[in-house]
Protein backbone atom coordinates (compact mmCIF):
# COMPACT_ATOMS: atom_id res chain seq x y z
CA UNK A 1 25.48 -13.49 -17.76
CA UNK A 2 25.82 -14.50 -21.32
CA UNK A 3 29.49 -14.32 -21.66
CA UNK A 4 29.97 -15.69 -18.42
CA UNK A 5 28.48 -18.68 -19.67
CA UNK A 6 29.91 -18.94 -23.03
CA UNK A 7 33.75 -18.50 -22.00
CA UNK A 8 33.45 -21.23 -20.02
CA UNK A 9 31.29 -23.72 -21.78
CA UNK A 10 33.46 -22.74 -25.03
CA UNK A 11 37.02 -24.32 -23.06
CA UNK A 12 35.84 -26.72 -21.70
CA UNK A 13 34.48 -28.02 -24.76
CA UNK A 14 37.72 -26.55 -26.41
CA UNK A 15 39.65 -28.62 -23.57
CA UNK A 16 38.17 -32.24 -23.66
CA UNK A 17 37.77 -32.65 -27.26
CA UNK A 18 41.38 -32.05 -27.44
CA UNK A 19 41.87 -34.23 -25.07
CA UNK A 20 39.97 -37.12 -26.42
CA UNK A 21 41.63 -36.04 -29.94
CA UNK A 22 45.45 -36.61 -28.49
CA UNK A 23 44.93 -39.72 -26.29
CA UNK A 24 43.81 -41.46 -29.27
CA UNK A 25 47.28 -40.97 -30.58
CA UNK A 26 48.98 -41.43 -27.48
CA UNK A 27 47.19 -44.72 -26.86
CA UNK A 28 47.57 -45.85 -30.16
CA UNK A 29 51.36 -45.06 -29.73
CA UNK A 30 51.93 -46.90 -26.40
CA UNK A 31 49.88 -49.67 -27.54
CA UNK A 32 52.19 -49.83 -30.92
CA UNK A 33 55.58 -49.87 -28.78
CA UNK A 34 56.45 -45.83 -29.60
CA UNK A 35 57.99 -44.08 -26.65
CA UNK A 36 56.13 -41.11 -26.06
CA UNK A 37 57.60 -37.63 -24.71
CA UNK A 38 55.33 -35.17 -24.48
CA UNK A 39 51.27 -34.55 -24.86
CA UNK A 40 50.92 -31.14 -25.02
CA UNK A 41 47.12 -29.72 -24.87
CA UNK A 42 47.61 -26.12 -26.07
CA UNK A 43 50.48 -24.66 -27.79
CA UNK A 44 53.65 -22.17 -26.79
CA UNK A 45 54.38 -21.92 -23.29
CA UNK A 46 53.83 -24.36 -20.85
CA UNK A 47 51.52 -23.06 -18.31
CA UNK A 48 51.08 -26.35 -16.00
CA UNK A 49 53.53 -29.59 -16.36
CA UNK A 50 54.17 -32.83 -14.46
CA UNK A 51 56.25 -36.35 -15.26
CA UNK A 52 54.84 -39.18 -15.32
CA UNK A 53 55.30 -42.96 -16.16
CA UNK A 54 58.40 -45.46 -17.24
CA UNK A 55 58.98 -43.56 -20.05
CA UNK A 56 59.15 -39.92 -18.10
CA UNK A 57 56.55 -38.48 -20.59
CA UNK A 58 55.94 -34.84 -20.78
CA UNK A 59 52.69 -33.65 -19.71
CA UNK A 60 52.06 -29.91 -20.49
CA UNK A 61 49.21 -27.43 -20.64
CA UNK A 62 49.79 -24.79 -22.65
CA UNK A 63 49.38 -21.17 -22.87
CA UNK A 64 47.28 -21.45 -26.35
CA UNK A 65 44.29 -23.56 -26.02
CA UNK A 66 44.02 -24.12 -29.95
CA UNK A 67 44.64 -27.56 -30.23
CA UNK A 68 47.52 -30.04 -29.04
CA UNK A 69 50.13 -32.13 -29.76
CA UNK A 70 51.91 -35.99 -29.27
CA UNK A 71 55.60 -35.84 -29.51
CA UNK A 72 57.15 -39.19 -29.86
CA UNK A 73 60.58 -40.27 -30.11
CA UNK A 74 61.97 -39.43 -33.73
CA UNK A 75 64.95 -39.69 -35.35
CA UNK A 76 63.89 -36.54 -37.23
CA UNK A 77 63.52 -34.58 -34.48
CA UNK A 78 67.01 -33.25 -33.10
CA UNK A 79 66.07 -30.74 -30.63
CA UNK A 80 65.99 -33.38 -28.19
CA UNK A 81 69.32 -34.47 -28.87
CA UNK A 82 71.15 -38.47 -30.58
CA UNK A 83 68.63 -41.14 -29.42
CA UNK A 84 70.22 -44.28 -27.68
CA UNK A 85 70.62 -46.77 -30.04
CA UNK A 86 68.34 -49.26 -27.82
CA UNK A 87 65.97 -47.17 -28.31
CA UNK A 88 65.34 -46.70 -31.80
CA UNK A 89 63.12 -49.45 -32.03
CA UNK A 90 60.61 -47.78 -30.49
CA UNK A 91 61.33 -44.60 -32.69
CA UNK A 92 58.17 -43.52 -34.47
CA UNK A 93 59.89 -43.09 -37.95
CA UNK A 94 61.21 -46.78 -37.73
CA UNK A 95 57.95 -48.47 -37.33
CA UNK A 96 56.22 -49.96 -40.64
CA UNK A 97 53.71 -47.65 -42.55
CA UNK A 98 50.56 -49.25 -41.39
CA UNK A 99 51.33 -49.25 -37.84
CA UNK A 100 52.71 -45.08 -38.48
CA UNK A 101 49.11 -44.71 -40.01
CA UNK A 102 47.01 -46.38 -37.33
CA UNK A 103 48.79 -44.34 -34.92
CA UNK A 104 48.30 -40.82 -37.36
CA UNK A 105 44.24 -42.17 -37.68
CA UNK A 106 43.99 -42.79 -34.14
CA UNK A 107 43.38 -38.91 -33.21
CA UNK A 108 40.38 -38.69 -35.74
CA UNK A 109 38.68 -42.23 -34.21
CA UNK A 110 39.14 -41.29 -31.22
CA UNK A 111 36.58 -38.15 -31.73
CA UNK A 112 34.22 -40.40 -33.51
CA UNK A 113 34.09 -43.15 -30.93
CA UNK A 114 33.50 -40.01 -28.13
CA UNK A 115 30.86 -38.89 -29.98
CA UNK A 116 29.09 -42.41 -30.47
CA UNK A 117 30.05 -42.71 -26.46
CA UNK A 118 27.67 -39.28 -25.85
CA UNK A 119 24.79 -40.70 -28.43
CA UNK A 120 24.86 -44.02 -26.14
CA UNK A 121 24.22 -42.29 -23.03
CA UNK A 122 21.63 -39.62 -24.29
CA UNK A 123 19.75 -42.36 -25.82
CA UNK A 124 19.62 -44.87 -23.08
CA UNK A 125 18.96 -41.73 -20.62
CA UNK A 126 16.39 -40.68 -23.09
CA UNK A 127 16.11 -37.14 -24.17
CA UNK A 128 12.86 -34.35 -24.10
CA UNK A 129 11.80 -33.73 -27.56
CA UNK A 130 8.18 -32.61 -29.16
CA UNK A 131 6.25 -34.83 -31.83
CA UNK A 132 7.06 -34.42 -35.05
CA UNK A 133 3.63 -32.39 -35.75
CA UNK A 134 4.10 -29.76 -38.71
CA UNK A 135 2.84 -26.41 -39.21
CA UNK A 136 0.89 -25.30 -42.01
CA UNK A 137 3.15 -24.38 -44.35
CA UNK A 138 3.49 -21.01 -46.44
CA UNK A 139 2.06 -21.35 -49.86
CA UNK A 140 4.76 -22.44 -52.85
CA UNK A 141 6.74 -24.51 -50.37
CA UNK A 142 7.39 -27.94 -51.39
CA UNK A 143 5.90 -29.02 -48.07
CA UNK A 144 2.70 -26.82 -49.40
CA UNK A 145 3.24 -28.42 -52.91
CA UNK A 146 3.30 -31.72 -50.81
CA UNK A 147 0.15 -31.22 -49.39
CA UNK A 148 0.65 -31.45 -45.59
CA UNK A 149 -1.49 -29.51 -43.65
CA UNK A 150 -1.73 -27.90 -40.06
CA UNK A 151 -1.90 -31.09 -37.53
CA UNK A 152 -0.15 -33.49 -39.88
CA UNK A 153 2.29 -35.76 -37.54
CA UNK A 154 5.07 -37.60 -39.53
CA UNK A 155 5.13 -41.20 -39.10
CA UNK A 156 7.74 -42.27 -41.33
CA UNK A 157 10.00 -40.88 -44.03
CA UNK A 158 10.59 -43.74 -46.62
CA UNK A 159 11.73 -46.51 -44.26
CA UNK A 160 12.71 -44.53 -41.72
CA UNK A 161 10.81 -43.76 -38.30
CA UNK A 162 10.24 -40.34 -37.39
CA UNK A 163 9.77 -40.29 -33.04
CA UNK A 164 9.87 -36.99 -33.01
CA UNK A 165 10.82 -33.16 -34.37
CA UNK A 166 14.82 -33.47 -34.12
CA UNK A 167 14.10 -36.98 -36.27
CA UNK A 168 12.16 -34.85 -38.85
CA UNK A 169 14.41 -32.07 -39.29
CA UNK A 170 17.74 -34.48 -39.63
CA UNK A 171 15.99 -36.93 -42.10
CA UNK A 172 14.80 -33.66 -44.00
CA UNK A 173 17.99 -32.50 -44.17
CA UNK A 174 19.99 -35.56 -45.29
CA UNK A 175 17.61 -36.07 -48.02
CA UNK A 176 17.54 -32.27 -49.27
CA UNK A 177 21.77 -32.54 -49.47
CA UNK A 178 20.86 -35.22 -51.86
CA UNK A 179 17.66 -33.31 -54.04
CA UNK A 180 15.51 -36.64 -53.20
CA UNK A 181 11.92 -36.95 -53.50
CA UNK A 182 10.87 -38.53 -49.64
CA UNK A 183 7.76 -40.21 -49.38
CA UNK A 184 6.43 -39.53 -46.06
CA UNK A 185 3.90 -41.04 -44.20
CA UNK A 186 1.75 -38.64 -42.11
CA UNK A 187 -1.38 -38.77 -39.49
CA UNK A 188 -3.71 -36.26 -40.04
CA UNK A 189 -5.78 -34.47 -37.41
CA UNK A 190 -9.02 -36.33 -37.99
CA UNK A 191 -7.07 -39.13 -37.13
CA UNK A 192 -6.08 -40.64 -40.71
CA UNK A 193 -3.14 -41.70 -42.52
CA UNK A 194 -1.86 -40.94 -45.63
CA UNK A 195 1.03 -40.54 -47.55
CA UNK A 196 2.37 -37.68 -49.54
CA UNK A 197 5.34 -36.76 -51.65
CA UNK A 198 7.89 -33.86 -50.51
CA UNK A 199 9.93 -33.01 -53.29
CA UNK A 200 13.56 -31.37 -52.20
CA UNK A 201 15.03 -32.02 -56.02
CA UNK A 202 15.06 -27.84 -56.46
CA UNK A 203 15.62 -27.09 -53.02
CA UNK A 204 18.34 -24.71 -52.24
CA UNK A 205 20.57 -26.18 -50.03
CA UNK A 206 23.48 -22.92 -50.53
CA UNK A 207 23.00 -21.26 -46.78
CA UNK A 208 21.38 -23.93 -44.06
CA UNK A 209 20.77 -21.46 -41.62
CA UNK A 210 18.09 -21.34 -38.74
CA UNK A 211 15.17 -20.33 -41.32
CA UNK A 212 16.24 -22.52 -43.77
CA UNK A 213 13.34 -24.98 -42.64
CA UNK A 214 10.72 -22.49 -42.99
CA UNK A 215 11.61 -21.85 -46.39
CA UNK A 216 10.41 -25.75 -47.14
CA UNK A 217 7.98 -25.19 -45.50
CA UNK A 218 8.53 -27.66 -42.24
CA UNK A 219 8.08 -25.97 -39.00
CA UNK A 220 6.35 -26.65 -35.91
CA UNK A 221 2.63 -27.01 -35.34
CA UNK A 222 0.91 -23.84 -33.55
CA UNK A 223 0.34 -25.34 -29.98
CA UNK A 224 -3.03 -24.55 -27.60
CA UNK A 225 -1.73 -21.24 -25.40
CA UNK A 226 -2.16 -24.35 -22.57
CA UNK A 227 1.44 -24.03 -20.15
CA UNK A 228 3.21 -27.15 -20.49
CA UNK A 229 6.50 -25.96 -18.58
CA UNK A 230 8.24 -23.12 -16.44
CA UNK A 231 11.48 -22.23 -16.12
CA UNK A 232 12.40 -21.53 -12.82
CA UNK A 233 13.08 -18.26 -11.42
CA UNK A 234 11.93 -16.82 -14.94
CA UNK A 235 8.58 -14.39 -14.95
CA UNK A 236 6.26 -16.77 -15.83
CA UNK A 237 6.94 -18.79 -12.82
CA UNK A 238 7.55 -15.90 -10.17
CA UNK A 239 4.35 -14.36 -11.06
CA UNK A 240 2.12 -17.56 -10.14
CA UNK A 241 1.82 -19.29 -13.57
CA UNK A 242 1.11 -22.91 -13.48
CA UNK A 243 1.61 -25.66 -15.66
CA UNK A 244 -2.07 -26.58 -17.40
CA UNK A 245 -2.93 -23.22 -17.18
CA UNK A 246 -4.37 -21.85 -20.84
CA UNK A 247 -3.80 -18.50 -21.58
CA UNK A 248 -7.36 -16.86 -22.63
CA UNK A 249 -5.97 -12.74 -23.14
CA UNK A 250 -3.08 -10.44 -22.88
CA UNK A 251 -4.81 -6.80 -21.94
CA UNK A 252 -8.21 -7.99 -22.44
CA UNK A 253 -7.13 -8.92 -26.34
CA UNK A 254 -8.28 -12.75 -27.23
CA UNK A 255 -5.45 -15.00 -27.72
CA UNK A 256 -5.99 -18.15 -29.48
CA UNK A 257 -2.42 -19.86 -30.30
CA UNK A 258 0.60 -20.15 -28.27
CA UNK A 259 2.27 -18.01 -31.59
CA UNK A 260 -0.46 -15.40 -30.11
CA UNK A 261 1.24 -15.32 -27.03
CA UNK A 262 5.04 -15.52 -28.07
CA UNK A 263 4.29 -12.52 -30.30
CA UNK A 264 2.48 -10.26 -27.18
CA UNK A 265 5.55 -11.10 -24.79
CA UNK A 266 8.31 -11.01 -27.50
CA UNK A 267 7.12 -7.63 -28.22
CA UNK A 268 6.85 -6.29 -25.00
CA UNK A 269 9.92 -6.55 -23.07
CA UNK A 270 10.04 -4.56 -19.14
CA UNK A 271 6.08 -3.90 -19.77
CA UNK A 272 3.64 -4.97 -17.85
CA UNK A 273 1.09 -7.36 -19.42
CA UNK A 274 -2.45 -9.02 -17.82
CA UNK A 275 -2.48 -12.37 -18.64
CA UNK A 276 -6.07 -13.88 -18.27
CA UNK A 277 -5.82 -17.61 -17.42
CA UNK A 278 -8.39 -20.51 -16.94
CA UNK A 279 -7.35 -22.71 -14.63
CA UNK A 280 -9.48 -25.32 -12.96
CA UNK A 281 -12.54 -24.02 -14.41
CA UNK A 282 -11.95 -20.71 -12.87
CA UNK A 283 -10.61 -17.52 -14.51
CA UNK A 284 -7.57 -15.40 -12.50
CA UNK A 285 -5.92 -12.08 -14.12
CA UNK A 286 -2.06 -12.30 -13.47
CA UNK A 287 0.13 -9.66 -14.14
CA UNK A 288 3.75 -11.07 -15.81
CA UNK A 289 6.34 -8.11 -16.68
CA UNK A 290 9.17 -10.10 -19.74
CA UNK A 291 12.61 -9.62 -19.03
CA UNK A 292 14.95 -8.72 -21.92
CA UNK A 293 16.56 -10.77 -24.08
CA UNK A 294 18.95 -10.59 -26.75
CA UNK A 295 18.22 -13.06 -29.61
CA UNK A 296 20.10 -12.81 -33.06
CA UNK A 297 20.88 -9.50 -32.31
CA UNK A 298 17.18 -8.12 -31.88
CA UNK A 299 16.04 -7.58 -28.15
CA UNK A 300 13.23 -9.42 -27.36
CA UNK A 301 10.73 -10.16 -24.22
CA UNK A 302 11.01 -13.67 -22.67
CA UNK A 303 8.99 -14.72 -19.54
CA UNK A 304 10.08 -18.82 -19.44
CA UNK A 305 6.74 -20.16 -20.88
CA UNK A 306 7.04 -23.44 -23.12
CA UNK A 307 4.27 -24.42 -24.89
CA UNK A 308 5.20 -27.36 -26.52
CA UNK A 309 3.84 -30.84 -25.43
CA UNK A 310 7.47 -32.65 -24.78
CA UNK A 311 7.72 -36.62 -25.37
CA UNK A 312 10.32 -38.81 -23.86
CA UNK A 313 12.82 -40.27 -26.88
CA UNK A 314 14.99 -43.22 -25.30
CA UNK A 315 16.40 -46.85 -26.18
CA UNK A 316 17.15 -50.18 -25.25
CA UNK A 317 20.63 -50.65 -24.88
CA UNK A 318 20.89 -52.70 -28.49
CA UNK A 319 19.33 -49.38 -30.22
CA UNK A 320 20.96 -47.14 -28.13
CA UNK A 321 24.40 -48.49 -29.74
CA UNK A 322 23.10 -48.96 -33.15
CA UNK A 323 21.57 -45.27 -33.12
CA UNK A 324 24.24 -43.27 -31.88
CA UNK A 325 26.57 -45.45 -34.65
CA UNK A 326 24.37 -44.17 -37.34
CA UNK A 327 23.64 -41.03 -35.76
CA UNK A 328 27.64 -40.60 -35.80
CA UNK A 329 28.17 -41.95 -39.38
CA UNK A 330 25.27 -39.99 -40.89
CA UNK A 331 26.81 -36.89 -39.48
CA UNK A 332 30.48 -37.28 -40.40
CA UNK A 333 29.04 -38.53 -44.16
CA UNK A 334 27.09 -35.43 -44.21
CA UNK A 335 29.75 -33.17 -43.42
CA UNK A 336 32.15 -34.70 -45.54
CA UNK A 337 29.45 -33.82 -48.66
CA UNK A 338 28.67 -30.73 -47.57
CA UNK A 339 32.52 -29.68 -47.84
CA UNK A 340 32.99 -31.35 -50.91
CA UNK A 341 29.75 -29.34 -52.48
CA UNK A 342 30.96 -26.08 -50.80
CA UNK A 343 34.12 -27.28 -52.81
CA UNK A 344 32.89 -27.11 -56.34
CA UNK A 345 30.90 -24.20 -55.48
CA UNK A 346 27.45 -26.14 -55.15
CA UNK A 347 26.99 -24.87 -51.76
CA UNK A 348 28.07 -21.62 -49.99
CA UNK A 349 30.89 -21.43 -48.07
CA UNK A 350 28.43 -18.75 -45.97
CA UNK A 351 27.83 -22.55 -43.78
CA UNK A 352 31.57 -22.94 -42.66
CA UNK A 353 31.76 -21.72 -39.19
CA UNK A 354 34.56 -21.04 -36.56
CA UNK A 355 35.30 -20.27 -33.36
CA UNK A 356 33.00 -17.21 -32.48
CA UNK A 357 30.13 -19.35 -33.78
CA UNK A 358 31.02 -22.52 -32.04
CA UNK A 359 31.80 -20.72 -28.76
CA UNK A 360 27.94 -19.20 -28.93
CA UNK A 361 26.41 -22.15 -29.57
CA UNK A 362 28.06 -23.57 -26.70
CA UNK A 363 27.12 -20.92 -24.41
CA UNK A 364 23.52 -21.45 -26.01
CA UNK A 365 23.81 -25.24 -25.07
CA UNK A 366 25.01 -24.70 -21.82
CA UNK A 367 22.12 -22.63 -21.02
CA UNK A 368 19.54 -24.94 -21.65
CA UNK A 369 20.75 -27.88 -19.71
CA UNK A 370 23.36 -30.58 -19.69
CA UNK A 371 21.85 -32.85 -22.37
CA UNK A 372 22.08 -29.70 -25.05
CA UNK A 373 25.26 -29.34 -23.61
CA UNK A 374 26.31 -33.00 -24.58
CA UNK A 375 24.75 -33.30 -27.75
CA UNK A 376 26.74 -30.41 -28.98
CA UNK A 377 30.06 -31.99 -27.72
CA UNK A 378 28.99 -34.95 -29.87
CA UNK A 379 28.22 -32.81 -33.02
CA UNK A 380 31.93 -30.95 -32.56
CA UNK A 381 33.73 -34.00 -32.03
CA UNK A 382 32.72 -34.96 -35.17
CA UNK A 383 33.51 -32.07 -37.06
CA UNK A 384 36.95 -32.33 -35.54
CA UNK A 385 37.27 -36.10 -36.44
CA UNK A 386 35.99 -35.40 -40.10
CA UNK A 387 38.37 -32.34 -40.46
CA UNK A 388 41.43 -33.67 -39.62
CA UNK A 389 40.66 -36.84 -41.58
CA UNK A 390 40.76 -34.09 -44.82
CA UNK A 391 43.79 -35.17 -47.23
CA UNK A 392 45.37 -32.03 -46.50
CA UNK A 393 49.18 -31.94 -45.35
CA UNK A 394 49.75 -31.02 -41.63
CA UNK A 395 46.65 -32.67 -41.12
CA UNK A 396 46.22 -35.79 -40.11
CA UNK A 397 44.65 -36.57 -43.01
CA UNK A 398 47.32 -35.11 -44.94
CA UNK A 399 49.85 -37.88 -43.19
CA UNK A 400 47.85 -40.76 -44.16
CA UNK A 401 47.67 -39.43 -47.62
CA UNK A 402 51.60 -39.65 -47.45
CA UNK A 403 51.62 -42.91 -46.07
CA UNK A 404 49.46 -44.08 -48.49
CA UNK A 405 51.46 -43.16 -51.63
CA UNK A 406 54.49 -44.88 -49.69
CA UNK A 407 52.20 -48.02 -49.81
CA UNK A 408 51.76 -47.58 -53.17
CA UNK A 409 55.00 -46.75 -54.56
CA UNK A 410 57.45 -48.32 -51.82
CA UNK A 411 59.00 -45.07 -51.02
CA UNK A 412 58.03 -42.03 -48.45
CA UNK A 413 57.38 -38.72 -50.63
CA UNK A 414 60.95 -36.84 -51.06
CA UNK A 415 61.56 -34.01 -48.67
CA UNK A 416 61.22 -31.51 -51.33
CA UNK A 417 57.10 -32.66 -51.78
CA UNK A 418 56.90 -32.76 -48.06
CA UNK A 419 57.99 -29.07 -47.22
CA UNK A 420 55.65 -28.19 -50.16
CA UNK A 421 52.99 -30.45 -48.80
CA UNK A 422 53.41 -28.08 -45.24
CA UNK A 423 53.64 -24.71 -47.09
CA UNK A 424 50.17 -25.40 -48.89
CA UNK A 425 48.47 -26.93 -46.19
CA UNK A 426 49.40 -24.29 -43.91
CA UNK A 427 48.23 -21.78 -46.46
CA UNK A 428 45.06 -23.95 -47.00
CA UNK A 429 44.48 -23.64 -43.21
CA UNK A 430 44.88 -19.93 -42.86
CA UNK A 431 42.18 -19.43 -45.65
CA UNK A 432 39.59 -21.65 -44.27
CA UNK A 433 40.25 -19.75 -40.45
CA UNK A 434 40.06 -16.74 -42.04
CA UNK A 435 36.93 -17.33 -43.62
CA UNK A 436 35.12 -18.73 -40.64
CA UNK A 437 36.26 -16.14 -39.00
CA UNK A 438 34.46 -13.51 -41.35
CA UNK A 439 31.02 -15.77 -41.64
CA UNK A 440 31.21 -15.58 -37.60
CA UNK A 441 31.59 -11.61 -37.58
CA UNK A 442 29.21 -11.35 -40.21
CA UNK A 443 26.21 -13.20 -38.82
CA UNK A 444 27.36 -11.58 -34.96
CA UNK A 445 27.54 -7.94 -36.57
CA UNK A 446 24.14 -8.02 -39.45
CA UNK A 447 22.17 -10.72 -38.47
């Protein structure tokens, strides 16, 4: 059920961020005066294709799904045979450099505007999150060495708000990428404030995988075993578990933590377990039997519990826009660092992923409901922005890097430094996939 989720969630994803990629080219080309012929989404051989407009432009869907492609009209180009002379004006190699680069950039923006388009709608719509309440953490953390404690909810970190766990755990993680020493501002459980220093100056930042939190230390608060949602049609629910129930035992043994109760069920997957439950001021024994499931390659029980008290996160339509601009800019920045440490070998190249990865955590996204589904489209449309804004030829960052030097020294780089240009960046490319694709085997295979 899995894979028939992932497949699908994985091209369409695939399908509309190329989409959204190539119409900001073609846009940026119509609106610039350059005939367009073809938009290709996918590569090789057409597998759908129609005509449409003034112009009679091209449009295919190809056999390959990797990508896409705006051909314009180009005296370069001589498959398609000599260009009428009334046209060459609207050839794209006789327009001026800036209005060539604008059209080049256009792909790249037009990810980053779709992504601050998703961040606009989650936060107006609001989205379900849990307070940022921490954990206490294991002892030589720097959130131990910090001194927050079991119960401690984050108010603020520096000057920024924290509303809620996702807030935490991005602010943490922007300010670890830069070794800084946060001040943050916490409520304790007997009601006061305080504020305490985390220091993330010797922090390894190498592999940010999923447990790289609970290495610092930050991780959730240990919830009351009290049922604060059921997922439909999942054991929990079937078996006559309600939300407020608190779970008191699991086969007469004393639970007193919803961790108590995770461990029981994860543990016992197709076995039977009595669940004692107050509920009302009554007690009632309920039998619940976990189904499997498969989670980083170990094969756990899951019955649909959630334990977690959820809080409503949404904006006015001033912060919505100013958020999901930040939210988008913090990102891409972020990115763009982590490359360039993964670069100069300050970070591990173990945190480049490709398309086995992304195609899971799309399937994961999926699963859990449209708004997962959406915030990962907004997280991968920024990746693909940022990437293809890298100076590397046959990107398109690689064009505006030409363009730039023909600013700069009146003259387009000679044909000779161009086919170079394409043989490097081609290689370049063909590393980096090749890589991804061995981090993405690697953590599917031992992990």
């Amino acid at each position: 059920m899995g894979f028939l989720t992932t497949i699908p969630a994985f091209l369409v994803a695939l399908g509309l961020l190329i989409v959204v990629h190539e119409l900001g080219h073609f846009w940026m080309a119509r609106w610039c005066g350059v005939k367009v012929l073809r938009f290709s989404v996918g590569f090789g051989r057409p597998i759908a294709r129609w005509v449409r407009g003034a112009d009679r432009t091209e449009w295919v869907i190809a056999v390959v799904p990797l990508g896409g492609y705006v051909k314009m009209l180009d005296e370069r180009e001589t498959e398609s045979g000599p260009i009428d002379p009334s046209e060459l004006p609207r050839a794209f190699n006789r327009q001026p450099v800036l209005r060539r680069a604008a059209i080049v950039a256009a792909g790249p923006v037009a990810n980053l505007l779709f992504a601050v388009l998703i961040y606009v709608v989650l936060n107006l719509i609001g989205t379900t999150d849990i307070r940022a309440v921490v954990g206490q953490p294991e002892a030589g953390t720097p959130a131990a060495a910090a001194g927050l404690a079991e119960g401690d909810l984050v108010l603020r970190m520096g000057d920024r708000p924290i509303r809620s766990w996702n807030d935490l755990r991005w602010s943490v993680l922007q300010q670890a990428s830069d070794h800084a020493r946060p001040q943050l501002v916490v409520r304790g459980s007997n009601g006061a404030e305080r504020t305490v220093q985390l220091d993330l100056g010797g922090v390894d930042t190498d592999r940010l995988d999923s447990d790289w939190f609970t290495r610092i230390g930050i991780h959730p608060g240990d919830p009351e075993p009290i049922i604060r949602a059921l997922a439909p049609g999942d054991p929990a629910a079937m078996a006559g578990l309600q939300v407020g129930d608190r779970i008191v035992s699991i086969d007469a043994d004393a639970v007193k933590s919803a961790a108590d109760v995770s461990r029981r069920v994860r543990a016992a997957p197709h076995r039977r377990l009595q669940l004692q439950i107050e509920r009302n001021g009554r007690e009632l024994q309920i039998p619940v039997t976990p189904v499997e499931a498969v989670v980083g390659g170990q094969h756990i029980g899951r019955v649909g519990i959630d334990f977690r008290d959820p809080i409503l996160v949404r904006d006015g339509p001033a912060q919505a826009v100013a958020h999901a601009v930040g939210r988008t800019w913090e990102t891409s920045w972020f990115s763009l660092r982590m490359f360039g440490r993964m670069v100069i070998g300050r970070a591990s190249w173990h945190n480049l992923s490709g398309p086995v990865t992304i195609a899971d955590v799309a399937g994961q996204s999926a699963r859990i409901g449209l708004f997962a589904y959406m915030s990962f489209l907004a997280l991968v449309s920024i990746s693909l922005g940022v990437l293809n804004l890298l100076p590397v030829p046959v990107l398109d960052g690689g064009h505006l890097l030409y363009y730039a030097i023909e600013v700069v020294t009146g003259s387009p780089p000679s044909p000779t430094w161009l086919e170079l240009g394409q043989r490097v960046g081609i290689g370049l490319l063909v590393v980096l996939t090749a890589l991804a694709l061995y981090n993405d085997l690697s953590r599917l295979l031992f992990q």
